[in-house]
PDB file of N, CA and C in Angstrom:
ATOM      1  N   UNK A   1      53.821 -57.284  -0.947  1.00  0.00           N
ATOM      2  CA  UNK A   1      52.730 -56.486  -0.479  1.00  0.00           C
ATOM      3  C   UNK A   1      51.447 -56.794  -1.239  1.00  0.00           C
ATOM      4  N   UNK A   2      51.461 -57.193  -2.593  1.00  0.00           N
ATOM      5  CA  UNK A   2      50.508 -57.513  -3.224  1.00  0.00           C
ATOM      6  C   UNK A   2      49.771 -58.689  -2.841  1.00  0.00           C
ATOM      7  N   UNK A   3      50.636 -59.941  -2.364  1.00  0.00           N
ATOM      8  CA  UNK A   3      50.106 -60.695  -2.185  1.00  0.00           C
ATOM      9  C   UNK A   3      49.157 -60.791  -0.908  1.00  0.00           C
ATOM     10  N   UNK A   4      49.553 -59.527   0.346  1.00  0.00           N
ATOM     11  CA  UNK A   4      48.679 -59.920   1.395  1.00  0.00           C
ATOM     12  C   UNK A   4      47.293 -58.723   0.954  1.00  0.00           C
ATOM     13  N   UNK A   5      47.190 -57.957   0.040  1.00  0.00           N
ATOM     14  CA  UNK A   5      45.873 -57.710  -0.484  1.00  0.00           C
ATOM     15  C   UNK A   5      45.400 -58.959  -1.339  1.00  0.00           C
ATOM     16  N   UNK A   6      46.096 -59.119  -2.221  1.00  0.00           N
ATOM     17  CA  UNK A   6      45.196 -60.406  -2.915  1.00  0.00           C
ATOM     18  C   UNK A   6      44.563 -62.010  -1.784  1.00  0.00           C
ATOM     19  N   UNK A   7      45.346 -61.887  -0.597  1.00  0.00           N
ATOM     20  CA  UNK A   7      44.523 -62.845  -0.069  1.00  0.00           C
ATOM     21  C   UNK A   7      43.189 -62.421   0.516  1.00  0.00           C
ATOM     22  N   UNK A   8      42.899 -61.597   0.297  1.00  0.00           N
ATOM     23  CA  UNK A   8      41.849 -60.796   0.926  1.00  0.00           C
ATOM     24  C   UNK A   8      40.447 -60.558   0.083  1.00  0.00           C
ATOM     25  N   UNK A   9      40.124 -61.000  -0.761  1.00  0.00           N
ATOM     26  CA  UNK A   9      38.976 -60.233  -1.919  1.00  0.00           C
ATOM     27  C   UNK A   9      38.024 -59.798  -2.078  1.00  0.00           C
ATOM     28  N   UNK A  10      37.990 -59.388  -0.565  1.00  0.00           N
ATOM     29  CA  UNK A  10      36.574 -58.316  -0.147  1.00  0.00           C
ATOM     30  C   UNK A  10      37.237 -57.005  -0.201  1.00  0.00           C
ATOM     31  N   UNK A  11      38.568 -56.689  -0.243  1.00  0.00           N
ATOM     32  CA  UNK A  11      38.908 -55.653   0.155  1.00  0.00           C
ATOM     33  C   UNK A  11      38.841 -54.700  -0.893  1.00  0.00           C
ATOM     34  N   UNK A  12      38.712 -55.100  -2.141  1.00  0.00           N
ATOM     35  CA  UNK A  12      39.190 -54.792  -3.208  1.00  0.00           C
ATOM     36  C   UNK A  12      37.279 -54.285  -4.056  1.00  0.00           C
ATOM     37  N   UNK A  13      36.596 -55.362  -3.682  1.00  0.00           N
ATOM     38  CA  UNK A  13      35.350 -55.408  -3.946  1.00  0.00           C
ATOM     39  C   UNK A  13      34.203 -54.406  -2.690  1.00  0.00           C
ATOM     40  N   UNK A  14      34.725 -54.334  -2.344  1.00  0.00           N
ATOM     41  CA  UNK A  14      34.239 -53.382  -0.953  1.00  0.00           C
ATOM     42  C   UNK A  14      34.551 -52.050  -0.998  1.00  0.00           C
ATOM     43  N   UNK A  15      35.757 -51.733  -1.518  1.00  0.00           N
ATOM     44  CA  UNK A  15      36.312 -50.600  -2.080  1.00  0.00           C
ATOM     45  C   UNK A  15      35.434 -49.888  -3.176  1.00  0.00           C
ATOM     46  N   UNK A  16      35.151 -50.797  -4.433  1.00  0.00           N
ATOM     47  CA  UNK A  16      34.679 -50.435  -5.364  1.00  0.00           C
ATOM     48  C   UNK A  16      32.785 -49.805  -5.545  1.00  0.00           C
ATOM     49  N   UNK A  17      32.577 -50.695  -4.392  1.00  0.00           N
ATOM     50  CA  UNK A  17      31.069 -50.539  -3.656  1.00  0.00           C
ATOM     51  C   UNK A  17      30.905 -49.497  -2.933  1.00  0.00           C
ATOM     52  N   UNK A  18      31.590 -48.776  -2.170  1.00  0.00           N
ATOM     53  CA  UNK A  18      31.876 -47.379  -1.831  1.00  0.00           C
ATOM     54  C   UNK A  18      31.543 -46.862  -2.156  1.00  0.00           C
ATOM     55  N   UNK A  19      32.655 -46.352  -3.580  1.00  0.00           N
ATOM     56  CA  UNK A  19      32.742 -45.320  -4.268  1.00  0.00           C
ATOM     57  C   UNK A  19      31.160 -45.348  -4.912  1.00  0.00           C
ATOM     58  N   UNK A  20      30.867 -46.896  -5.143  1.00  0.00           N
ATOM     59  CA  UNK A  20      29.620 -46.468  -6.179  1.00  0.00           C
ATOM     60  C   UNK A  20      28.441 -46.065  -5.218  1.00  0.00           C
ATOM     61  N   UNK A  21      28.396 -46.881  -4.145  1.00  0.00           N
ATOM     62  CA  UNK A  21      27.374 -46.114  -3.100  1.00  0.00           C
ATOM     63  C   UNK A  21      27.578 -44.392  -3.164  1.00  0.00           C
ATOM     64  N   UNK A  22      28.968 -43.289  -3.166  1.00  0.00           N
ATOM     65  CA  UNK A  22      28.840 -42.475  -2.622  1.00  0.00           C
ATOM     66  C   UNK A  22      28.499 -41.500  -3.843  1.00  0.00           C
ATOM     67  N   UNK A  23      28.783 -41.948  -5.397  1.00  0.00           N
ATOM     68  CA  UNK A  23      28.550 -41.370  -6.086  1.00  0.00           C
ATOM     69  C   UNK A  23      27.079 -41.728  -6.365  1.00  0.00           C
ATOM     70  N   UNK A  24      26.474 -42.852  -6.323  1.00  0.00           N
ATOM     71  CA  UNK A  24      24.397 -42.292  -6.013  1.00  0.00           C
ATOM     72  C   UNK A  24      24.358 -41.275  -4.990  1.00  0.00           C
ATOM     73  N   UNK A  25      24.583 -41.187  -3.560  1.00  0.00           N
ATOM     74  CA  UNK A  25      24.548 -40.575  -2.987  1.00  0.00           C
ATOM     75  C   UNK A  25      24.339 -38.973  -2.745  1.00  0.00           C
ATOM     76  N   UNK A  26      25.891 -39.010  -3.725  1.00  0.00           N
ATOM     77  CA  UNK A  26      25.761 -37.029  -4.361  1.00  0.00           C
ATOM     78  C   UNK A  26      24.946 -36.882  -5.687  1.00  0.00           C
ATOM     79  N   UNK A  27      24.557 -37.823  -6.410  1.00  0.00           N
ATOM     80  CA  UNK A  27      23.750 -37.755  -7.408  1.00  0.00           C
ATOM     81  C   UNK A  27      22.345 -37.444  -6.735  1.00  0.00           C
ATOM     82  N   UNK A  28      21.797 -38.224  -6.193  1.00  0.00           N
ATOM     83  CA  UNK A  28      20.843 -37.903  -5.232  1.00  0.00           C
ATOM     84  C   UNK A  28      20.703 -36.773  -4.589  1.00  0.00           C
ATOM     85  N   UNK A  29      21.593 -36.161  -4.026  1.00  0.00           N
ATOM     86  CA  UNK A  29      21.603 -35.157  -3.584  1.00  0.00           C
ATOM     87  C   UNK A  29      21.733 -33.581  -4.267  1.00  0.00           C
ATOM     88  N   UNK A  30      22.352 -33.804  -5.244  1.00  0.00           N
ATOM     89  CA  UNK A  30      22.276 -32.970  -6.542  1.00  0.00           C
ATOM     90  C   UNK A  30      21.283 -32.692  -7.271  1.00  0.00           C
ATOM     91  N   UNK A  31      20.336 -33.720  -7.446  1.00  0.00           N
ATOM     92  CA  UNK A  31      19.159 -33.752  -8.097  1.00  0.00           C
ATOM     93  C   UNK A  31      17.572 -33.111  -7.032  1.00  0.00           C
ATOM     94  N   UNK A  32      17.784 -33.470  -5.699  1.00  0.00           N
ATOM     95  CA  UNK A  32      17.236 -32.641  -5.162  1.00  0.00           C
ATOM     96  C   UNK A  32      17.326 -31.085  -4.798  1.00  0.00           C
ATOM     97  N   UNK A  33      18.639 -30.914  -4.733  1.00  0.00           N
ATOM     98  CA  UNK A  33      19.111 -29.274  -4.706  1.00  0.00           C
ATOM     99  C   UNK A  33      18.496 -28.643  -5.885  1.00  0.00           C
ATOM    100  N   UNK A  34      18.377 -29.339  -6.950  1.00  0.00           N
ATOM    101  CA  UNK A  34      18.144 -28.534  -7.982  1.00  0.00           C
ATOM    102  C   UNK A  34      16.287 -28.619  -8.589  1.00  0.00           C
ATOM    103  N   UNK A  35      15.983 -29.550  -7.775  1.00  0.00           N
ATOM    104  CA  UNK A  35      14.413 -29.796  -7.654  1.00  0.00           C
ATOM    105  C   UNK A  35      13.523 -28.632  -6.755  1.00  0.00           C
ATOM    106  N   UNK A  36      14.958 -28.520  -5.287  1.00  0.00           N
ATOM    107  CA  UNK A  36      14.293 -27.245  -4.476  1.00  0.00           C
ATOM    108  C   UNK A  36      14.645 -26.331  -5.037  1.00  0.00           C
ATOM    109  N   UNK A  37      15.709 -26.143  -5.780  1.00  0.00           N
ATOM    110  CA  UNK A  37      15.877 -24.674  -6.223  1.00  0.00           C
ATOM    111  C   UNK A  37      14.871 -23.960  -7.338  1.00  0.00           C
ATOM    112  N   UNK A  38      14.438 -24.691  -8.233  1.00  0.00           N
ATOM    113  CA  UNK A  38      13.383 -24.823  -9.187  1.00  0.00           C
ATOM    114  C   UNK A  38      12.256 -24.416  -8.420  1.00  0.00           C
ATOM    115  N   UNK A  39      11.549 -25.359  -7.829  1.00  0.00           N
ATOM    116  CA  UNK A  39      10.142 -25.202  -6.858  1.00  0.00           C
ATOM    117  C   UNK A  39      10.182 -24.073  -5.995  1.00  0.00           C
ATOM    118  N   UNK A  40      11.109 -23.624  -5.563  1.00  0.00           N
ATOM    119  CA  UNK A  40      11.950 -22.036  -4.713  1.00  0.00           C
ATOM    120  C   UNK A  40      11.435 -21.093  -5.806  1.00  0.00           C
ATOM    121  N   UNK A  41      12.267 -21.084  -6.880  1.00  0.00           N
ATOM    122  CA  UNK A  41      12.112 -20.022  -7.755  1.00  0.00           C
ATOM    123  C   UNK A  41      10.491 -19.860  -8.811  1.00  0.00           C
ATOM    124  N   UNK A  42       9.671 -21.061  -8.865  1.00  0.00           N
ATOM    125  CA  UNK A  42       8.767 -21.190  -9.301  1.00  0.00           C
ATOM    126  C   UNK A  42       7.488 -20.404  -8.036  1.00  0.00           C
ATOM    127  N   UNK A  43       7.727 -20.549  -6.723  1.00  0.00           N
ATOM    128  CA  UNK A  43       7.047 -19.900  -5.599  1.00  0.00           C
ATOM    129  C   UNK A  43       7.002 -18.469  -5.774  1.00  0.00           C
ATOM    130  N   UNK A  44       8.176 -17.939  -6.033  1.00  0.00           N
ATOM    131  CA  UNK A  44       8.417 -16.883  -5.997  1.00  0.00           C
ATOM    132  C   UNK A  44       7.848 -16.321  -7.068  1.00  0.00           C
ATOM    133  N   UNK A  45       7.590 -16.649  -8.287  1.00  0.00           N
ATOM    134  CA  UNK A  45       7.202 -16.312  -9.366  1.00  0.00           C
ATOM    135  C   UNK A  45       5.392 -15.890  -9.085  1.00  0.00           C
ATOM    136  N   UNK A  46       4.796 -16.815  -8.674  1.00  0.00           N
ATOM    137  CA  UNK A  46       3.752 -17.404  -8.190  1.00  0.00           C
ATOM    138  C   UNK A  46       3.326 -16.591  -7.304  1.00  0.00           C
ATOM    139  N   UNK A  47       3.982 -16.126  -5.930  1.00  0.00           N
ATOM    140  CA  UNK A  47       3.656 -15.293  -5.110  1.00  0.00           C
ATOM    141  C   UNK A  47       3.947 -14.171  -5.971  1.00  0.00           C
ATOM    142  N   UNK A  48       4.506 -13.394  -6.879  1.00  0.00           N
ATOM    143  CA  UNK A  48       4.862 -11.972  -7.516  1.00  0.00           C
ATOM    144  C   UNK A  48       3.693 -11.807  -8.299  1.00  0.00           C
ATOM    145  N   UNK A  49       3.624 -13.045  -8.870  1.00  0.00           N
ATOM    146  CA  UNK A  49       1.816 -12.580  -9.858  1.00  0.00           C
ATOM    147  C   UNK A  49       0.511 -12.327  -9.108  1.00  0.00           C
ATOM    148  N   UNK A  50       0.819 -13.478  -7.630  1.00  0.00           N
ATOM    149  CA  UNK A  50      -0.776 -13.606  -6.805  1.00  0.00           C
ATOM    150  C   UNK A  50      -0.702 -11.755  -6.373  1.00  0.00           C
ATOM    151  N   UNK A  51       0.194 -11.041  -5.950  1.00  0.00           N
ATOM    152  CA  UNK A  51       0.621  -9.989  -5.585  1.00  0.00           C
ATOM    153  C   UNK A  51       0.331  -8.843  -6.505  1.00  0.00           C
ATOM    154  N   UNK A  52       0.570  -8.694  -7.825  1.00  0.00           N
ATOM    155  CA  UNK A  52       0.390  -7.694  -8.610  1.00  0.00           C
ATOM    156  C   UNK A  52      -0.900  -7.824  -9.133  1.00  0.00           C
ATOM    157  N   UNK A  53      -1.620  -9.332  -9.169  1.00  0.00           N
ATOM    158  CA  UNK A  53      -3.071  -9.588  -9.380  1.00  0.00           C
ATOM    159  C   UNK A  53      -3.725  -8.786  -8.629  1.00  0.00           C
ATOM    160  N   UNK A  54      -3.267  -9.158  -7.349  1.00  0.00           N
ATOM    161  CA  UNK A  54      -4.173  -8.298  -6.203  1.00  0.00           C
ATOM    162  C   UNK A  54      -4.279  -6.869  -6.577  1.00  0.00           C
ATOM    163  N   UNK A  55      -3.330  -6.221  -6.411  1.00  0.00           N
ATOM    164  CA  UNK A  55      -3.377  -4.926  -6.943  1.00  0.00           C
ATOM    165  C   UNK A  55      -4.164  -4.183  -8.037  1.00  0.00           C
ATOM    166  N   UNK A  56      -3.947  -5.040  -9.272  1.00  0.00           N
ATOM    167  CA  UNK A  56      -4.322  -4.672 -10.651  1.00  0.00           C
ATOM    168  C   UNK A  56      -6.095  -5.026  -9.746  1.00  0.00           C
ATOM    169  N   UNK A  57      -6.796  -5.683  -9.180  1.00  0.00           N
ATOM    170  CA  UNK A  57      -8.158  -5.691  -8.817  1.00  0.00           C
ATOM    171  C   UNK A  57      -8.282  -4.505  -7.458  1.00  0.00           C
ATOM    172  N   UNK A  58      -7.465  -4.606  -7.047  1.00  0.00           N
ATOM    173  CA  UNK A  58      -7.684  -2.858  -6.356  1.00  0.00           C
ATOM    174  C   UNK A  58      -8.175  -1.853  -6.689  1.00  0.00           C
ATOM    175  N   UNK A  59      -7.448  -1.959  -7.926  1.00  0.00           N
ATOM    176  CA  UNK A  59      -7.262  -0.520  -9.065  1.00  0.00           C
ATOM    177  C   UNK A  59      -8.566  -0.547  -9.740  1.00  0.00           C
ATOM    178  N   UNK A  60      -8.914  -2.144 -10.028  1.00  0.00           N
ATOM    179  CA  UNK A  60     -10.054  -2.028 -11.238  1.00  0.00           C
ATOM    180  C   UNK A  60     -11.668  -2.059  -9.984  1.00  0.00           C
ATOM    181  N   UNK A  61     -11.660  -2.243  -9.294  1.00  0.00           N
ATOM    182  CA  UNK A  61     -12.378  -2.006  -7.913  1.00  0.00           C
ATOM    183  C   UNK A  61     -12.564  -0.590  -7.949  1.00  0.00           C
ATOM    184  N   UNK A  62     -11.562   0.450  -7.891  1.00  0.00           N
ATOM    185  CA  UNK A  62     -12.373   1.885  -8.015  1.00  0.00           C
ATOM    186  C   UNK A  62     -13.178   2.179  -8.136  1.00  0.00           C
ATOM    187  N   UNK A  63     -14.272   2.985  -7.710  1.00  0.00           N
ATOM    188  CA  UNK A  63     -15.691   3.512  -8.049  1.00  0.00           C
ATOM    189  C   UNK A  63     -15.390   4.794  -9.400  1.00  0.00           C
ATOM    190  N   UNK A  64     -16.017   4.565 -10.277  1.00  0.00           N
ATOM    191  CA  UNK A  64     -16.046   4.914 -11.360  1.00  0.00           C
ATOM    192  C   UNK A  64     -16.892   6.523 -11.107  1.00  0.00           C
ATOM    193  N   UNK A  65     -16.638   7.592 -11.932  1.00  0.00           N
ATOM    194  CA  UNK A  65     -17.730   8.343 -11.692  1.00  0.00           C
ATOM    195  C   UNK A  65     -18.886   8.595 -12.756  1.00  0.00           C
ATOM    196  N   UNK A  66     -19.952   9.076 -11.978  1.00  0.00           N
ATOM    197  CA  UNK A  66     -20.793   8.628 -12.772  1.00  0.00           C
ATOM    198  C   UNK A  66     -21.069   9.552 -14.298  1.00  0.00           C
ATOM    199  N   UNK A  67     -21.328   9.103 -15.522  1.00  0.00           N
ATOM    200  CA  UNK A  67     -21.489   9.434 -16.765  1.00  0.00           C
ATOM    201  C   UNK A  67     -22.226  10.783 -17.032  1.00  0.00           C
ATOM    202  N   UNK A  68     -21.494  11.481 -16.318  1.00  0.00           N
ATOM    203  CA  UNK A  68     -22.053  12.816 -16.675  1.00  0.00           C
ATOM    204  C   UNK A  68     -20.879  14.389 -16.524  1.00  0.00           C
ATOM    205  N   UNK A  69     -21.618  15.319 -17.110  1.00  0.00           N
ATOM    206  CA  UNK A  69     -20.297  16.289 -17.466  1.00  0.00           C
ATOM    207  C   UNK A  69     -19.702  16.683 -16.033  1.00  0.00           C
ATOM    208  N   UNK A  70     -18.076  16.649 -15.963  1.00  0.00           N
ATOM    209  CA  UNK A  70     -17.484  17.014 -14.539  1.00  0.00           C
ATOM    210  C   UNK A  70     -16.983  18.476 -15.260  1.00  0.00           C
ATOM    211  N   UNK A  71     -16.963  19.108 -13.783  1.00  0.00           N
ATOM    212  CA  UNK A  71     -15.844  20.335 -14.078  1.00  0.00           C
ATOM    213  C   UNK A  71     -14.672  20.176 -14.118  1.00  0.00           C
ATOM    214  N   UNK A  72     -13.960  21.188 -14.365  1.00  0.00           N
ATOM    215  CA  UNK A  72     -12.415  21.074 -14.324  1.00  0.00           C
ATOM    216  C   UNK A  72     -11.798  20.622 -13.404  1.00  0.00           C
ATOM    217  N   UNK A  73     -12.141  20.513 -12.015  1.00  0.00           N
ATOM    218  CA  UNK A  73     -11.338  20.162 -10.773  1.00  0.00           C
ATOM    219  C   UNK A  73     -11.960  18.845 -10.709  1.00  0.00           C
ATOM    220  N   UNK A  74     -13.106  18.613 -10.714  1.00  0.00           N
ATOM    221  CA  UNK A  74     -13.603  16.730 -11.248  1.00  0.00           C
ATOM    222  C   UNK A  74     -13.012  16.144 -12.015  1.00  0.00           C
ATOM    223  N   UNK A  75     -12.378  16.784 -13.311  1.00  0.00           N
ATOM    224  CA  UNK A  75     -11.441  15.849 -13.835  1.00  0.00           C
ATOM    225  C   UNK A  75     -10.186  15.615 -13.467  1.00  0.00           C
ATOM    226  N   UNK A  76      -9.515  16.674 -13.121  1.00  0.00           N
ATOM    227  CA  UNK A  76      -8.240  16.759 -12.697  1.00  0.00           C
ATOM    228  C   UNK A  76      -8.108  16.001 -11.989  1.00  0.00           C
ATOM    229  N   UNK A  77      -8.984  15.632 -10.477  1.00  0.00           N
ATOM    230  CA  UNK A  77      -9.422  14.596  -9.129  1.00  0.00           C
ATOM    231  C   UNK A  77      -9.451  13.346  -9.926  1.00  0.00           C
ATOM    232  N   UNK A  78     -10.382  13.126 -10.905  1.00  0.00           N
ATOM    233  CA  UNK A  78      -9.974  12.261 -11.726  1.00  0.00           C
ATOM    234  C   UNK A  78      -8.579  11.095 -12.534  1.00  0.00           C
ATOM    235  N   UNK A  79      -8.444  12.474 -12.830  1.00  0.00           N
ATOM    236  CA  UNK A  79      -6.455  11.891 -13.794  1.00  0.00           C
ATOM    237  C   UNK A  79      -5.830  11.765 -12.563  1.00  0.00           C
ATOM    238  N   UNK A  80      -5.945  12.059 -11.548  1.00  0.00           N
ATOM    239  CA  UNK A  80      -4.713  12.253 -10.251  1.00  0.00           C
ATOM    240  C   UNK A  80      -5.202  10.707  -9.305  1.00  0.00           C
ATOM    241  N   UNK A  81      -6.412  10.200  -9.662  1.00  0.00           N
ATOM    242  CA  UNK A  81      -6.613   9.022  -9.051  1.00  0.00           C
ATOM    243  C   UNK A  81      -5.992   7.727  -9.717  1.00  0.00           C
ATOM    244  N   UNK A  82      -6.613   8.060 -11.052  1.00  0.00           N
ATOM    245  CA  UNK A  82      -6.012   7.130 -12.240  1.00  0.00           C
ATOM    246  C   UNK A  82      -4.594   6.938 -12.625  1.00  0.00           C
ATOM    247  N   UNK A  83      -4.045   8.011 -12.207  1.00  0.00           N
ATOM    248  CA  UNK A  83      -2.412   8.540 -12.262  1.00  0.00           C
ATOM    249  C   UNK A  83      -2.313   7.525 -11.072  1.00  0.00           C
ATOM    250  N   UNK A  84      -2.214   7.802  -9.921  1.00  0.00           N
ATOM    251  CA  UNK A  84      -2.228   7.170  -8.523  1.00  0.00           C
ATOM    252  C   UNK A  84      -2.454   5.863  -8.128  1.00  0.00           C
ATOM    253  N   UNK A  85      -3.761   4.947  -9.519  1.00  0.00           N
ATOM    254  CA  UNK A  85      -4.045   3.465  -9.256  1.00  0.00           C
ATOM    255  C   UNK A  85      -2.799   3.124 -10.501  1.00  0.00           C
ATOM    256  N   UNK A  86      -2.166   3.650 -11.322  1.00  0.00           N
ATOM    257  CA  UNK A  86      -1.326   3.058 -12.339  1.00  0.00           C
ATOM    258  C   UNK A  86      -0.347   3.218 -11.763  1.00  0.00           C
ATOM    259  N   UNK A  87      -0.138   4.084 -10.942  1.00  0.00           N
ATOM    260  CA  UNK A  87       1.967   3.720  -9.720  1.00  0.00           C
ATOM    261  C   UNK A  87       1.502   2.732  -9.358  1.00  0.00           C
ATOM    262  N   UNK A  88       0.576   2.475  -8.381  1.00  0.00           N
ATOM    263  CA  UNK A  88       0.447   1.660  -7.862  1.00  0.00           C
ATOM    264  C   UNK A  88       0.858   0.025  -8.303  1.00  0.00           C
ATOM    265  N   UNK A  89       0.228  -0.329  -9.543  1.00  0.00           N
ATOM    266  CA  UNK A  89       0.306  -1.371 -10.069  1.00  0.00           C
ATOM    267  C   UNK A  89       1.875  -1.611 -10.665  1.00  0.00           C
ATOM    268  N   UNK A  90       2.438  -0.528 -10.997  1.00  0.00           N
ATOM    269  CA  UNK A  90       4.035  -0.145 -11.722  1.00  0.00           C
ATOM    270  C   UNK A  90       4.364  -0.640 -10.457  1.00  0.00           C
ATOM    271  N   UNK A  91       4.238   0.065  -9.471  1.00  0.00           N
ATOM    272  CA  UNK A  91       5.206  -0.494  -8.059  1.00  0.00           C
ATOM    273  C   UNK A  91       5.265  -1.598  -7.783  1.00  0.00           C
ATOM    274  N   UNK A  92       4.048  -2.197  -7.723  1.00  0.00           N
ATOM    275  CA  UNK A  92       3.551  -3.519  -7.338  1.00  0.00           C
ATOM    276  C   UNK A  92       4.278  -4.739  -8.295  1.00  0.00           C
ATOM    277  N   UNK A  93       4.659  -4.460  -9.542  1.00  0.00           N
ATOM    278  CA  UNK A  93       5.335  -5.401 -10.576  1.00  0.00           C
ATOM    279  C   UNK A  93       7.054  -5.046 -10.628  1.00  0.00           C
ATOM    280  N   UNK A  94       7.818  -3.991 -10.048  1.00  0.00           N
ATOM    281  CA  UNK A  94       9.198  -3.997  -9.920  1.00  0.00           C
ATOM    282  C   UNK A  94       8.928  -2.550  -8.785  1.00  0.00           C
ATOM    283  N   UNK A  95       9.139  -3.060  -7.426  1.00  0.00           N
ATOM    284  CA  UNK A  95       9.126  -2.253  -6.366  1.00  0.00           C
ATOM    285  C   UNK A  95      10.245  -1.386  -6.120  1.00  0.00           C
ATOM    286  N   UNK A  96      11.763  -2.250  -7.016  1.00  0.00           N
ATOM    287  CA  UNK A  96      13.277  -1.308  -7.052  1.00  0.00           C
ATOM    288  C   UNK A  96      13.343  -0.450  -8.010  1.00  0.00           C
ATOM    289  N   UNK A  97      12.271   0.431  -8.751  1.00  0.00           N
ATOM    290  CA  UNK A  97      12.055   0.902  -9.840  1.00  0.00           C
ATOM    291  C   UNK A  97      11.667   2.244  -9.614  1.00  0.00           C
ATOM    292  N   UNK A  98      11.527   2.916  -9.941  1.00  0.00           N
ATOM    293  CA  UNK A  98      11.256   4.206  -9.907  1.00  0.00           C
ATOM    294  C   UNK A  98      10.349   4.859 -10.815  1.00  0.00           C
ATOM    295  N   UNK A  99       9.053   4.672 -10.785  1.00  0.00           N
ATOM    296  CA  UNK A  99       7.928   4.694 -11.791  1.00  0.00           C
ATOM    297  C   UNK A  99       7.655   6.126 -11.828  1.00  0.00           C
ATOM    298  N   UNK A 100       7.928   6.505 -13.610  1.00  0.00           N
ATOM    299  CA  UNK A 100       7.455   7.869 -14.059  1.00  0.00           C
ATOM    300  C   UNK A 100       7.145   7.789 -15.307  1.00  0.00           C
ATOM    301  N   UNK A 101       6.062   8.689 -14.863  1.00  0.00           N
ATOM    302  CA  UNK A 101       4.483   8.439 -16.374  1.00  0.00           C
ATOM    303  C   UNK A 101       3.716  10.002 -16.158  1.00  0.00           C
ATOM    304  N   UNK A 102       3.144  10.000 -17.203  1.00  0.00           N
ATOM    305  CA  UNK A 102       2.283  11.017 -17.073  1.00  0.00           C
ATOM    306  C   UNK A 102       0.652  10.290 -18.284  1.00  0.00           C
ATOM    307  N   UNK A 103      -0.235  11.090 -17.488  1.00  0.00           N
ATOM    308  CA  UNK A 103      -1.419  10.664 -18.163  1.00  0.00           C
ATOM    309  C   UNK A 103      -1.693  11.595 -19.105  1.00  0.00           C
ATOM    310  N   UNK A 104      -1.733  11.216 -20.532  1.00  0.00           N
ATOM    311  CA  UNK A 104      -2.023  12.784 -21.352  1.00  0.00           C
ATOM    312  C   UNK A 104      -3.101  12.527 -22.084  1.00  0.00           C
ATOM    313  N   UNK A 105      -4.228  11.295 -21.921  1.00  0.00           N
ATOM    314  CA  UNK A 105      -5.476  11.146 -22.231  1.00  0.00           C
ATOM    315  C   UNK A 105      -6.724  10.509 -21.592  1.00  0.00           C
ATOM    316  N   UNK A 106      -7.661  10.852 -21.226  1.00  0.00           N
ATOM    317  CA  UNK A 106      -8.258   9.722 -20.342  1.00  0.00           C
ATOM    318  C   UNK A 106      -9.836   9.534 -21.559  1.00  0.00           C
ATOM    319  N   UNK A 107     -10.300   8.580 -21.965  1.00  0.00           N
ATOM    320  CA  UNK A 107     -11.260   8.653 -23.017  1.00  0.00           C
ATOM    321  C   UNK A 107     -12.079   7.456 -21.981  1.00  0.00           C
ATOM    322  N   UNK A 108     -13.363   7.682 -22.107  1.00  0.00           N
ATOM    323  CA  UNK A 108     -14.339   6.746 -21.217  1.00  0.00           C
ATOM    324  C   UNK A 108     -14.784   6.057 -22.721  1.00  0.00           C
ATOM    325  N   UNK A 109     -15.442   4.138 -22.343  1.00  0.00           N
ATOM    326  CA  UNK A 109     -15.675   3.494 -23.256  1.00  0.00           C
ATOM    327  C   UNK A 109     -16.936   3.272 -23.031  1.00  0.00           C
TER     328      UNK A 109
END
């Protein structure tokens, strides 16, 4: 039996060319899976910041009020806005979260 493979010596060399073709093949293919999976997870990262950016300029967009003494229900309207733009941004950075805070100072600069 040996001898009618050995008359043959492509068969043997053809064989070996295969395997090495099929192992570039999945190498190749391995190395891209893990190129998209990277560039996948780098998007995502990317879109989560362009996203909470947005927000955090929402918040800082507010109209400010103007520098002079408020009453008690002006401030309160106040902390309850500022309370209201800081969920916002909490939500906006882990949305499966359940954001609880309280404001217990507000000091103008």
């Amino acid at each position: 039996m040996s001898i009618a493979l050995s008359a043959n010596p492509y068969i043997s060399s053809s064989g070996i060319v295969t395997v090495y073709l099929l192992l570039i093949v999945f190498a190749v293919l391995a190395f891209l899976v893990v190129v998209l999976s990277v560039g996948h997870k780098l998007m995502q990262a990317a879109g989560k910041m362009r996203k909470s950016k947005k927000h955090v300029e929402e918040a800082v967009a507010l109209p400010s009020a103007p520098a002079q003494v408020l009453s008690n229900a002006d401030e309160e309207a106040e902390v309850a806005a500022i309370t209201a733009a800081i969920t916002m941004i909490l939500q906006a950075e882990a949305p499966q979260k359940t954001v609880k805070f309280v404001v217990r100072k507000i000091e103008r600069v």
